[in-house]
C-alpha atoms as a PDB file:
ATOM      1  CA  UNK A   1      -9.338  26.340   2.910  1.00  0.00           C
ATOM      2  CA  UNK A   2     -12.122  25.109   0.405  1.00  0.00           C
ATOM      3  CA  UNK A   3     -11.520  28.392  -1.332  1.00  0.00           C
ATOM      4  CA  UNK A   4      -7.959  27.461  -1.956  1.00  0.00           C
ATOM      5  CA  UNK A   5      -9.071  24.165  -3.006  1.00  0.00           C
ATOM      6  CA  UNK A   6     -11.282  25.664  -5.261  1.00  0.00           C
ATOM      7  CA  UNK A   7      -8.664  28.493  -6.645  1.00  0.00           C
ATOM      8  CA  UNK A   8      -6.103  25.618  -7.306  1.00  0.00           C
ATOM      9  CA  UNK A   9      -8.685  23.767  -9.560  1.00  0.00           C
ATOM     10  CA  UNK A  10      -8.685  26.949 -12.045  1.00  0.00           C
ATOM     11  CA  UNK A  11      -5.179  26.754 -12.903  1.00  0.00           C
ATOM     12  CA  UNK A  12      -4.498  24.301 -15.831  1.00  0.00           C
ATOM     13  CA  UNK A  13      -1.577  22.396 -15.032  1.00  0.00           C
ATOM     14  CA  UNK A  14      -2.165  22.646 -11.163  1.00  0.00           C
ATOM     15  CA  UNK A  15      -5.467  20.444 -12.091  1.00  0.00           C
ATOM     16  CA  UNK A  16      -3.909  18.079 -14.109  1.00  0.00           C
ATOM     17  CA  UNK A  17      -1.132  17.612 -11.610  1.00  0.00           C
ATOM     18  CA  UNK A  18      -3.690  16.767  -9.137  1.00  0.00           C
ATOM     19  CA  UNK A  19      -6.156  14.485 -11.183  1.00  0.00           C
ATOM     20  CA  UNK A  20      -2.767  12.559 -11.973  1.00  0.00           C
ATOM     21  CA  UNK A  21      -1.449  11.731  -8.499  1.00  0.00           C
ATOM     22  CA  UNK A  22      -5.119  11.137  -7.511  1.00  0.00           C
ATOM     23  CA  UNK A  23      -5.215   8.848 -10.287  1.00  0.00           C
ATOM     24  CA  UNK A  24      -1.903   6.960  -9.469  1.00  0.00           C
ATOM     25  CA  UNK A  25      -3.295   6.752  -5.458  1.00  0.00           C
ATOM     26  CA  UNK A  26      -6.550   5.166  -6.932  1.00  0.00           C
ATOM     27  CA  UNK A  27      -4.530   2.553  -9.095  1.00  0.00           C
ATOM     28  CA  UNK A  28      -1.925   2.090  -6.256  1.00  0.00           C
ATOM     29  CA  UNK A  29      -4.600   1.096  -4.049  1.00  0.00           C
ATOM     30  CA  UNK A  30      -6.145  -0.781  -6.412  1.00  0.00           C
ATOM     31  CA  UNK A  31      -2.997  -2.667  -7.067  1.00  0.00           C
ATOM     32  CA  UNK A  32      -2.591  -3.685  -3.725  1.00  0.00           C
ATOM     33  CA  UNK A  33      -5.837  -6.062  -3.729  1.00  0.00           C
ATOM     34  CA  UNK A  34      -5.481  -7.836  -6.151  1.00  0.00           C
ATOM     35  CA  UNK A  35      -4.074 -11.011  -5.224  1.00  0.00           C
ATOM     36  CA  UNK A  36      -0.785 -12.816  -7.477  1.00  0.00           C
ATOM     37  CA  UNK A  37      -2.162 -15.624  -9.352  1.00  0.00           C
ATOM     38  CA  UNK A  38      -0.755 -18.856  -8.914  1.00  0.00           C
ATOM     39  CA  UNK A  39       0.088 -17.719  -5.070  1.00  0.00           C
ATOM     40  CA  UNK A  40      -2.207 -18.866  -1.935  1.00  0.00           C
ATOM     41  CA  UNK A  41      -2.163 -16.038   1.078  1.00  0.00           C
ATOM     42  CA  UNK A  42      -2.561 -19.130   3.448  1.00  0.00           C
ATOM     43  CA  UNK A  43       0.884 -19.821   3.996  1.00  0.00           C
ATOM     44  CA  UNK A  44       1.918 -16.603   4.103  1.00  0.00           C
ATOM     45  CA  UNK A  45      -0.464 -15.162   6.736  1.00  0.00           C
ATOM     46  CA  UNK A  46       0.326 -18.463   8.833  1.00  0.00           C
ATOM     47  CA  UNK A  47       4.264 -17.447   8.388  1.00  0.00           C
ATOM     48  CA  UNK A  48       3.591 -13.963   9.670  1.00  0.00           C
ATOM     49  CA  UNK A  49       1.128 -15.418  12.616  1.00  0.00           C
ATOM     50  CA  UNK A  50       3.757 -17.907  13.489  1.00  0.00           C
ATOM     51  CA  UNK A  51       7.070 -15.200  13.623  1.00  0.00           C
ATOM     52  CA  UNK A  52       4.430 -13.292  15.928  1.00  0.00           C
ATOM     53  CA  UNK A  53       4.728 -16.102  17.760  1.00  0.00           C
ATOM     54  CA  UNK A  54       8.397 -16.250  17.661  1.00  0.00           C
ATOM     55  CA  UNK A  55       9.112 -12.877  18.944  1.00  0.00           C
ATOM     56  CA  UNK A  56       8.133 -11.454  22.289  1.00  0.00           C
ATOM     57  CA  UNK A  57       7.534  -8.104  21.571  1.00  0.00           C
ATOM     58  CA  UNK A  58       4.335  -7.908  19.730  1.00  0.00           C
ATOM     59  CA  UNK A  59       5.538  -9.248  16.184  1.00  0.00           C
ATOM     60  CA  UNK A  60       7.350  -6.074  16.058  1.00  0.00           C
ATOM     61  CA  UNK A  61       9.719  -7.353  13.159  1.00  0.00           C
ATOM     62  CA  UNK A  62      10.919  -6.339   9.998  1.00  0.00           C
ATOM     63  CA  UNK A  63       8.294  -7.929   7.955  1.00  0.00           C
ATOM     64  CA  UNK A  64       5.488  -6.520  10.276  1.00  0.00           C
ATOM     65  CA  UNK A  65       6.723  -2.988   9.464  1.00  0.00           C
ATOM     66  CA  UNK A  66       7.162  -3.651   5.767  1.00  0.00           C
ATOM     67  CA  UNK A  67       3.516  -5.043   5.716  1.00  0.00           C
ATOM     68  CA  UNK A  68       2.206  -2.250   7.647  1.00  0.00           C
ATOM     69  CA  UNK A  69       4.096   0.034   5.130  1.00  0.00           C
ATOM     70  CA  UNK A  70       2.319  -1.806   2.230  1.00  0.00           C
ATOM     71  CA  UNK A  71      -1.116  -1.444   4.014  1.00  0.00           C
ATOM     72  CA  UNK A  72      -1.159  -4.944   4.069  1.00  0.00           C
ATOM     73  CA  UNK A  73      -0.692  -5.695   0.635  1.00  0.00           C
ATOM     74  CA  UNK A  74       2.389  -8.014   1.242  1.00  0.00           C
ATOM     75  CA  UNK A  75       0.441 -10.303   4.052  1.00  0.00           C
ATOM     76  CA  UNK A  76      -2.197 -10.954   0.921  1.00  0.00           C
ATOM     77  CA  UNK A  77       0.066 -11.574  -1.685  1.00  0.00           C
ATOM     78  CA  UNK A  78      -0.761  -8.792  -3.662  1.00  0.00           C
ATOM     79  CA  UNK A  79       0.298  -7.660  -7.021  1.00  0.00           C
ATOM     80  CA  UNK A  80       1.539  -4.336  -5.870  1.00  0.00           C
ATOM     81  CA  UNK A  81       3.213  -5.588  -2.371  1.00  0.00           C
ATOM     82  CA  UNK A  82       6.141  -3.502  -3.089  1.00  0.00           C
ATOM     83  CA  UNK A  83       3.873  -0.638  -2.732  1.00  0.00           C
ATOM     84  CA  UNK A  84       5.858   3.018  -3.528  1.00  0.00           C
ATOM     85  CA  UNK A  85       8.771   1.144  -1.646  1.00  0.00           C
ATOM     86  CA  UNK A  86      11.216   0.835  -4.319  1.00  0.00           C
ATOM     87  CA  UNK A  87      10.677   4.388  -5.099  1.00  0.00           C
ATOM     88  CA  UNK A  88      11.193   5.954  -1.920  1.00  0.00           C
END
């Protein structure tokens, strides 16, 4: 497997391709912690604690999904909470 790794790093465009979607991971990732300005987290972590509350089964809601989709990015008011999302 690490020779096939290794083979796919020789062709050209098969190395760019791959240094590119590395690349938009990294800044994805980065994206997604770094908080909005102007927004506090506080309220919005207490709204998702308190709809936990709400609902019996576990806080499995909507919004728990779509912050577990977002890797948490929406639960710290992030600048990427959308995440690949819109895309998908």
């Amino acid at each position: 497997m690490l020779s096939a790794f290794t083979n796919s790093l020789k062709i050209p465009e098969l190395r760019q391709r791959i240094f590119f979607t590395l690349a938009l991971l990294f800044i994805a990732r980065v994206g997604a912690n770094i908080p909005l300005p102007g927004v506090d987290p506080t309220p919005i972590r207490e709204f998702f604690e308190w709809r936990a509350e709400q609902n019996q089964d576990d806080g499995n809601d909507i919004l728990g999904f779509y912050n577990m989709f977002t890797g948490g990015a929406l639960l710290n008011g992030a600048l990427f909470a959308l995440g690949i999302m819109p895309y998908i």
